[in-house]
Protein backbone atom coordinates (compact mmCIF):
# COMPACT_ATOMS: atom_id res chain seq x y z
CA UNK A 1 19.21 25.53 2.47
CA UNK A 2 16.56 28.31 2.88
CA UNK A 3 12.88 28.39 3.31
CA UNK A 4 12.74 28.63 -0.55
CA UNK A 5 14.93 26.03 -1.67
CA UNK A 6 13.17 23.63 0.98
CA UNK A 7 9.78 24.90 -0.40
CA UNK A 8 10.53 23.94 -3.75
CA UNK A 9 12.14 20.76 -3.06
CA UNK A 10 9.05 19.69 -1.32
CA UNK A 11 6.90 21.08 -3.97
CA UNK A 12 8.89 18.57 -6.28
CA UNK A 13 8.10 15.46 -4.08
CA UNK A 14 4.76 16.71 -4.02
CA UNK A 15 4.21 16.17 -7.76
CA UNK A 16 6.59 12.73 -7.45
CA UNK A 17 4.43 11.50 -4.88
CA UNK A 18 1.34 10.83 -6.45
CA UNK A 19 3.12 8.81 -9.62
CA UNK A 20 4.88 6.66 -6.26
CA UNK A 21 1.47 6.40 -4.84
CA UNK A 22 -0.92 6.11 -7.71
CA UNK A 23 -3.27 8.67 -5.78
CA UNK A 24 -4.58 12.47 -7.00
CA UNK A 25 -2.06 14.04 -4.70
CA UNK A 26 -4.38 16.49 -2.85
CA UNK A 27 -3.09 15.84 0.48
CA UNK A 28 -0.37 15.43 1.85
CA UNK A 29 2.01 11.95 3.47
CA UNK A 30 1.08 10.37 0.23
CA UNK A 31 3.24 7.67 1.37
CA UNK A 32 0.33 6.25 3.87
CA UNK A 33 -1.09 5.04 -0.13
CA UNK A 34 0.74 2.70 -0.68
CA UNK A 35 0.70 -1.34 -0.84
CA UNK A 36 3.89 -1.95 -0.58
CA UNK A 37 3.03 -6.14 -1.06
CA UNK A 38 3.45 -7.64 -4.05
CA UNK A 39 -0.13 -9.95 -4.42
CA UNK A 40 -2.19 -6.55 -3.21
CA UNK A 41 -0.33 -4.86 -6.28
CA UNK A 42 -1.19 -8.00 -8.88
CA UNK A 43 -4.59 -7.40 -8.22
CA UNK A 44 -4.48 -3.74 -8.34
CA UNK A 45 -5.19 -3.70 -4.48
CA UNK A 46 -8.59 -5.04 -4.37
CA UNK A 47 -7.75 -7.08 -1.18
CA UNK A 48 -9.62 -5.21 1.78
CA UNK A 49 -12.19 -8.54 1.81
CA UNK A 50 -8.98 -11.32 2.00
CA UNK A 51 -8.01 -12.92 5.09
CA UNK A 52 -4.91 -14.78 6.06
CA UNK A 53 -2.15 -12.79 4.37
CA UNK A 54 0.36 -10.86 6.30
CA UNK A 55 -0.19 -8.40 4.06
CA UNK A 56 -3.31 -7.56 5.49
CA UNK A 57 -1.00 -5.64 7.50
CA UNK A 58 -1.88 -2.99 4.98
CA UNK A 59 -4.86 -3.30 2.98
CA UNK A 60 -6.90 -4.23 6.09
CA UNK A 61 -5.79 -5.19 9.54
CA UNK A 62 -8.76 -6.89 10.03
CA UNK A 63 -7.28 -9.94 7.89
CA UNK A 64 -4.06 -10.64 9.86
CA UNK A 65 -6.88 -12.23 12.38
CA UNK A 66 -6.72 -15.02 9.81
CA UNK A 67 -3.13 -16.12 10.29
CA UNK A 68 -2.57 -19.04 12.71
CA UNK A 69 0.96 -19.02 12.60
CA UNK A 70 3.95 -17.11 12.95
CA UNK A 71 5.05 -15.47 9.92
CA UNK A 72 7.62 -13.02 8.19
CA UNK A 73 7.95 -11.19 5.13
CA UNK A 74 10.39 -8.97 3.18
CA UNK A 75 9.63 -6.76 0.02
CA UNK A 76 11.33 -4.77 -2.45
CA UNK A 77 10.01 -2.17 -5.04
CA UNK A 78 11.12 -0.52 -7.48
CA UNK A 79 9.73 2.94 -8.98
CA UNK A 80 9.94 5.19 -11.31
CA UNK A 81 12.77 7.95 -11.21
CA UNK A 82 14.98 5.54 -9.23
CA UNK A 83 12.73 5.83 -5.74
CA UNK A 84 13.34 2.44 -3.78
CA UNK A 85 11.12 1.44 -0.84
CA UNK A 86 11.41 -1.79 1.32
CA UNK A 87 10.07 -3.33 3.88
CA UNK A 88 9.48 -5.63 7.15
CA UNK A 89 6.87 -7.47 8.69
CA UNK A 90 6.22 -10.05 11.16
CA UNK A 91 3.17 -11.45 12.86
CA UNK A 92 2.19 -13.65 15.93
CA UNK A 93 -0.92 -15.62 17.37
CA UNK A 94 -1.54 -14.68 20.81
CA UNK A 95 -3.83 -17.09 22.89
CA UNK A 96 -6.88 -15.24 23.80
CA UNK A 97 -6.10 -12.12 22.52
CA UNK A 98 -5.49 -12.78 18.81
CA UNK A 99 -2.66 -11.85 16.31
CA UNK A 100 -0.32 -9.07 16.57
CA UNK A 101 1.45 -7.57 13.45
CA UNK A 102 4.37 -5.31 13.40
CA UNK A 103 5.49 -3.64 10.05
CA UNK A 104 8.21 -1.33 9.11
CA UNK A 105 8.47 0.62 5.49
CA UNK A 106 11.67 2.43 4.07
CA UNK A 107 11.16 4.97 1.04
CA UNK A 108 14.42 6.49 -0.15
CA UNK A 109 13.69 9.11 -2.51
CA UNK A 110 17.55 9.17 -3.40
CA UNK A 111 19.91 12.17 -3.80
CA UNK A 112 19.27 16.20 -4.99
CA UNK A 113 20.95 18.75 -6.01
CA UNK A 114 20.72 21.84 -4.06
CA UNK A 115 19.99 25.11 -6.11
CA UNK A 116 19.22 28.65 -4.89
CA UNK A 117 15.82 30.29 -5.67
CA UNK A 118 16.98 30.83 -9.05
CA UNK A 119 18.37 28.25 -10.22
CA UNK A 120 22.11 28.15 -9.63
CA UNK A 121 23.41 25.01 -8.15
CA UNK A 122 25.77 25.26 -5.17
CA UNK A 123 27.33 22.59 -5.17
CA UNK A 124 25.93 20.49 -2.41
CA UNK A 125 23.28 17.79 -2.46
CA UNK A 126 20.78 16.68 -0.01
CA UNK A 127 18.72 13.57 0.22
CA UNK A 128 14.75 12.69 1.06
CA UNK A 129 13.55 9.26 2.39
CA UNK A 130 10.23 8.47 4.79
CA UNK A 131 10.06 5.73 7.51
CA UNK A 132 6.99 4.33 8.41
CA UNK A 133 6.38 1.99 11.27
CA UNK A 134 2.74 -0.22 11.59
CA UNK A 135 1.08 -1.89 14.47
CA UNK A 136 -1.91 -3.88 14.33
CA UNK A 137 -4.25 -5.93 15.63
CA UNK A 138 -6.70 -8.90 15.11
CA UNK A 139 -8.92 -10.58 16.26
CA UNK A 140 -11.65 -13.55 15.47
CA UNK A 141 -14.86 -13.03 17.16
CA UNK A 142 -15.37 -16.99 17.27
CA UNK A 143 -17.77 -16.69 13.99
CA UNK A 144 -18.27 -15.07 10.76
CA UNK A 145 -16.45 -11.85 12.50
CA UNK A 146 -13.03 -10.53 12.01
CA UNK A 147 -12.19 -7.26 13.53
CA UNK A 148 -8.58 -5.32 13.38
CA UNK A 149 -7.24 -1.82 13.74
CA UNK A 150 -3.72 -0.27 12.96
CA UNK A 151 -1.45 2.40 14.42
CA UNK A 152 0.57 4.09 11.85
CA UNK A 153 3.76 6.64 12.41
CA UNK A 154 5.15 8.01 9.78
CA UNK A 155 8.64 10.00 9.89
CA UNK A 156 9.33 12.21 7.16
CA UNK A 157 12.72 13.87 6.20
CA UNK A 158 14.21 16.42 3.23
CA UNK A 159 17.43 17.19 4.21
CA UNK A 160 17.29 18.72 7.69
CA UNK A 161 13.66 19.19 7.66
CA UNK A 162 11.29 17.05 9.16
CA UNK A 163 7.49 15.85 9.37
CA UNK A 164 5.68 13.55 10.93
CA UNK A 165 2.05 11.63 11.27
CA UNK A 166 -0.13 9.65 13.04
CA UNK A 167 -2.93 7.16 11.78
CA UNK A 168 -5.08 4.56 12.39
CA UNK A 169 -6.27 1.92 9.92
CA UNK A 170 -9.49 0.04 11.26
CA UNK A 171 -11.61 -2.57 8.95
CA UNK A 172 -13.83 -5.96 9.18
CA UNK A 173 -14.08 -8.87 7.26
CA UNK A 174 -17.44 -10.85 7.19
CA UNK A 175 -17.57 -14.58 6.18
CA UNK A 176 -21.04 -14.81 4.86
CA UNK A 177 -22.66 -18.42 4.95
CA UNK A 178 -23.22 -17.69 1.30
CA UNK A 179 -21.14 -19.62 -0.93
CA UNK A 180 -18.17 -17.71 0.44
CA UNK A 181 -19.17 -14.63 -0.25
CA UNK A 182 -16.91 -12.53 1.89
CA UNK A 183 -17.39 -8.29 2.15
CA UNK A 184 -15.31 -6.32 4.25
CA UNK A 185 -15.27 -2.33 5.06
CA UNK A 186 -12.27 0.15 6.66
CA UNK A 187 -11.23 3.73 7.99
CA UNK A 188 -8.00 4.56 6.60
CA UNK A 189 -5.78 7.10 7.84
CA UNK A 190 -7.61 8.49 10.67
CA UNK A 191 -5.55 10.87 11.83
CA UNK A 192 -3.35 13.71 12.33
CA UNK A 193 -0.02 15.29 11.19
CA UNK A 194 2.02 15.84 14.16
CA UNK A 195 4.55 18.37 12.55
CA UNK A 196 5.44 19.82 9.21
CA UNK A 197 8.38 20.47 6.80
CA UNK A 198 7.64 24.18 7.21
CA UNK A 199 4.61 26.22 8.37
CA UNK A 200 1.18 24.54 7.51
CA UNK A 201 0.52 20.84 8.51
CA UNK A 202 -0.93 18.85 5.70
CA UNK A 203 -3.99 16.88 6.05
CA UNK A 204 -4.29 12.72 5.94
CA UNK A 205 -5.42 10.78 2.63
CA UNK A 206 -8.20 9.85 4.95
CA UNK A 207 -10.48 7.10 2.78
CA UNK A 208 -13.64 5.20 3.87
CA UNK A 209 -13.03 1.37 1.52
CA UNK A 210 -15.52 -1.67 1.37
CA UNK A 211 -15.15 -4.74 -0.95
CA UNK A 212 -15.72 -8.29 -1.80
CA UNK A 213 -14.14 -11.83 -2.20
CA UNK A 214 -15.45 -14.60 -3.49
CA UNK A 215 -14.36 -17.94 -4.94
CA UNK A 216 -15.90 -18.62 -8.36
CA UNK A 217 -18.05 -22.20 -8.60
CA UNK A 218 -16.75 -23.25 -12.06
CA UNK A 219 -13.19 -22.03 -12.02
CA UNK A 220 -9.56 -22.18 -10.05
CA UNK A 221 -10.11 -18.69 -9.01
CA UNK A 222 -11.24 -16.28 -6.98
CA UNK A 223 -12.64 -12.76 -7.81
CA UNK A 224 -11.81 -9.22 -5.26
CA UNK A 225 -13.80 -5.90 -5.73
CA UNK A 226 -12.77 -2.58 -3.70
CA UNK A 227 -14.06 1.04 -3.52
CA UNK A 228 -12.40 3.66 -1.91
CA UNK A 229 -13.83 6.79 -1.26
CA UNK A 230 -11.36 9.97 -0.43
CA UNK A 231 -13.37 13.24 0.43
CA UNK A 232 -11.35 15.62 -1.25
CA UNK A 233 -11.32 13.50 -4.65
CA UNK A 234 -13.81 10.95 -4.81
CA UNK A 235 -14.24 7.26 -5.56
CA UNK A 236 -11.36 5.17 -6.82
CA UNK A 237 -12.50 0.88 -8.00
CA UNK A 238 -10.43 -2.04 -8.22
CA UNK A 239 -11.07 -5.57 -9.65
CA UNK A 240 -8.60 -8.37 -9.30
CA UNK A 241 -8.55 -12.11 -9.99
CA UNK A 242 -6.27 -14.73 -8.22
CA UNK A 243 -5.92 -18.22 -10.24
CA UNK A 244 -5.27 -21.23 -8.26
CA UNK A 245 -2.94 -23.62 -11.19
CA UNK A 246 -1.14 -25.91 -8.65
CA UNK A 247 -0.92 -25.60 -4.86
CA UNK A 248 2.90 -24.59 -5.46
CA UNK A 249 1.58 -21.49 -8.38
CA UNK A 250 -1.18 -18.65 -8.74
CA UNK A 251 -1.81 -16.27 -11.39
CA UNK A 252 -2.62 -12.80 -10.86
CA UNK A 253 -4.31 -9.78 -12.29
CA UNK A 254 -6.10 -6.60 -11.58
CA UNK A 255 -7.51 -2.95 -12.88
CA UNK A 256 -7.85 -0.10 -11.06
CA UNK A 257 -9.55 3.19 -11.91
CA UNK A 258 -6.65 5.15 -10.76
CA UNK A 259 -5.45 4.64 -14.35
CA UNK A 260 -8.09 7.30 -15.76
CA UNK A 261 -6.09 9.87 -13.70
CA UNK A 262 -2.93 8.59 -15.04
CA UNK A 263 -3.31 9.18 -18.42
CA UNK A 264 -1.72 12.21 -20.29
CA UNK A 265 -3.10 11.05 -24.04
CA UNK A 266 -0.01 8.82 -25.37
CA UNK A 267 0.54 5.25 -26.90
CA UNK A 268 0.99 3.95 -23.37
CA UNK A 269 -2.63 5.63 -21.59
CA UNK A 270 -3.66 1.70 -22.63
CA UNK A 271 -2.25 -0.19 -20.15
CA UNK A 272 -2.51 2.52 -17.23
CA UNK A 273 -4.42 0.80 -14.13
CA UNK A 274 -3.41 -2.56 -15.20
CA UNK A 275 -1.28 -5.00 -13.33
CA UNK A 276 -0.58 -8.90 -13.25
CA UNK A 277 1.46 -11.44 -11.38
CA UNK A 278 2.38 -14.34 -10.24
CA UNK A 279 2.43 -16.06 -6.42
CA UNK A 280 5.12 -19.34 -6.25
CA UNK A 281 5.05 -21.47 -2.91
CA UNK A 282 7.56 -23.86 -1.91
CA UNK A 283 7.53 -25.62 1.62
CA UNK A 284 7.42 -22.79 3.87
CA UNK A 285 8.18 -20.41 1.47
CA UNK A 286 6.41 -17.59 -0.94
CA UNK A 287 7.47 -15.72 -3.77
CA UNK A 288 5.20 -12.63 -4.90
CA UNK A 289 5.94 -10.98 -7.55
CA UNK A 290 3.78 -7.74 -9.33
CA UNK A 291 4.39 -5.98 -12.57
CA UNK A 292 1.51 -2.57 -12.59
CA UNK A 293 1.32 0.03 -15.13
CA UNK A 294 1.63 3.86 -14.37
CA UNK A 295 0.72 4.31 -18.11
CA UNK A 296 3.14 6.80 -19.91
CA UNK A 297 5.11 6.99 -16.89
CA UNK A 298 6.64 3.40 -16.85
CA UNK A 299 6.24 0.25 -14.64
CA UNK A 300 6.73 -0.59 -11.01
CA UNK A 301 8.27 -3.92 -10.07
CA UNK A 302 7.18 -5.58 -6.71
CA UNK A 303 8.91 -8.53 -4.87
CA UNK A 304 7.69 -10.29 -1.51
CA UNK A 305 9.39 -13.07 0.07
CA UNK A 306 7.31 -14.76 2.90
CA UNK A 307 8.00 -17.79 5.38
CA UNK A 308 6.30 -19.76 8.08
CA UNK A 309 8.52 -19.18 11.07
């Protein structure tokens, strides 16, 4: 493949990448987005302020300080124009340290078609996936304090080109004294691309994110707020709600502002931003699941399985 086949086949992922992602797309590694968890994605990934979820992993490090056991999880998602991702993740208490979190992310982009710079197809096809590996963590301060950072490395691939990244994720979580009123803030993505598909290194989706939790008084639920702020585009919201039926069943929904950008003026604009789902727990075991809207594009499906080791 030559430097202007690979060009354009990265210029194609390029434009895919922010429908996977749900971002504007003016960076590049788009893949460092992402909330790959299923409960994040019900609530449209207004989570930076909740504690005690493995998941934590990736909306905010700072929260796997709140797990006091070991635990494991496995996800699945499905996107648009057949891209699958998976992934891994395990964390452990440490005695005076705190709780260490290890996460591993698959994105296979599936199969292309290689074609010259016009046009004509030769014949052979190529394929594009990412691998990203995550390292965190936590740490309880013995009060109100929970503190956690993240090292990110992301390996990139388009047939026999490669890139490659490194970040770190660092937040806090607060547990006012005031009716539970928890806020949070986070760096995202501090860092650097290490090499690139071609020439020119692309920059980080670097974002600066604060939020809120809070359980309502009169009702089974409790309300999340986040803001993200990217330099290069601006300020992104996201409300969710988590409904406590049973202590084996939650409810889940969300809206997030990302669905202005999405839509393109048809029937489906609607429901862009949108997502809901449901959370089922059985013994030692969890079942996530997240349905979000990508507006005229379609839907993405989400599935997390999670255990008490």
């Amino acid at each position: 493949m030559n430097h202007k086949s690979i060009a354009a086949a990265i210029l194609l992922l390029s434009l895919t990448l922010p429908l996977v992602a749900g971002s504007a797309g003016t960076t590049g590694f788009e893949i460092l987005r992402l909330e790959p968890g299923a409960r994040g994605a019900a609530l449209a990934g207004s989570q930076i302020a909740v504690s005690g979820d493995l998941a934590a992993l990736y909306w905010n490090p700072a929260g796997v300080a709140g797990l006091d056991t070991r635990q494991g999880s496995a996800g699945y998602l499905k996107h648009v124009l057949d891209f699958n991702t998976g992934h891994l993740a395990y964390a452990q208490p440490f005695s005076n340290i705190g709780v260490g979190a290890f996460g591993i992310t698959y994105f296979d982009y599936g199969s292309f078609d290689e074609a010259t710079e016009t046009g004509q197809r030769t014949g052979r096809t190529f394929t594009a996936n990412d691998i990203l590996l995550t390292a965190a963590l936590a740490r309880n301060l013995e009060g109100p304090l929970e503190l956690g950072a993240a090292l990110k490395f992301l390996y990139s691939t388009i047939d026999n080109y490669t890139a490659s990244a490194l970040a770190l994720d660092a937040g806090l979580i607060y547990h006012s004294p005031w009716s539970q009123f928890d806020l949070a803030v986070g760096a995202y993505n501090v860092g650097t691309a290490l090499s690139a598909f071609l020439n020119e290194k692309d920059d980080l989706p670097f974002s600066l994110r604060a939020g809120f939790s809070k359980p309502l008084e009169h009702l089974p639920m409790r309300l999340s707020g986040q803001v993200d702020y990217y330099p290069a585009e601006g300020v992104q919201a996201a409300l969710g709600g988590e409904f406590t039926l049973s202590e084996f069943l939650q409810l889940r929904f969300g809206y997030n502002t990302i669905g202005i950008d999405q839509r393109v003026g048809l029937d489906r604009d609607t429901l862009a931003g949108f997502s809901v789902g449901f959370g089922v727990f059985w013994r030692r075991l969890t079942f996530d699941y997240a349905l979000t809207s990508q507006g005229e594009v379609g839907f993405l499906n989400r599935v997390t399985i999670g255990s008490v080791l």
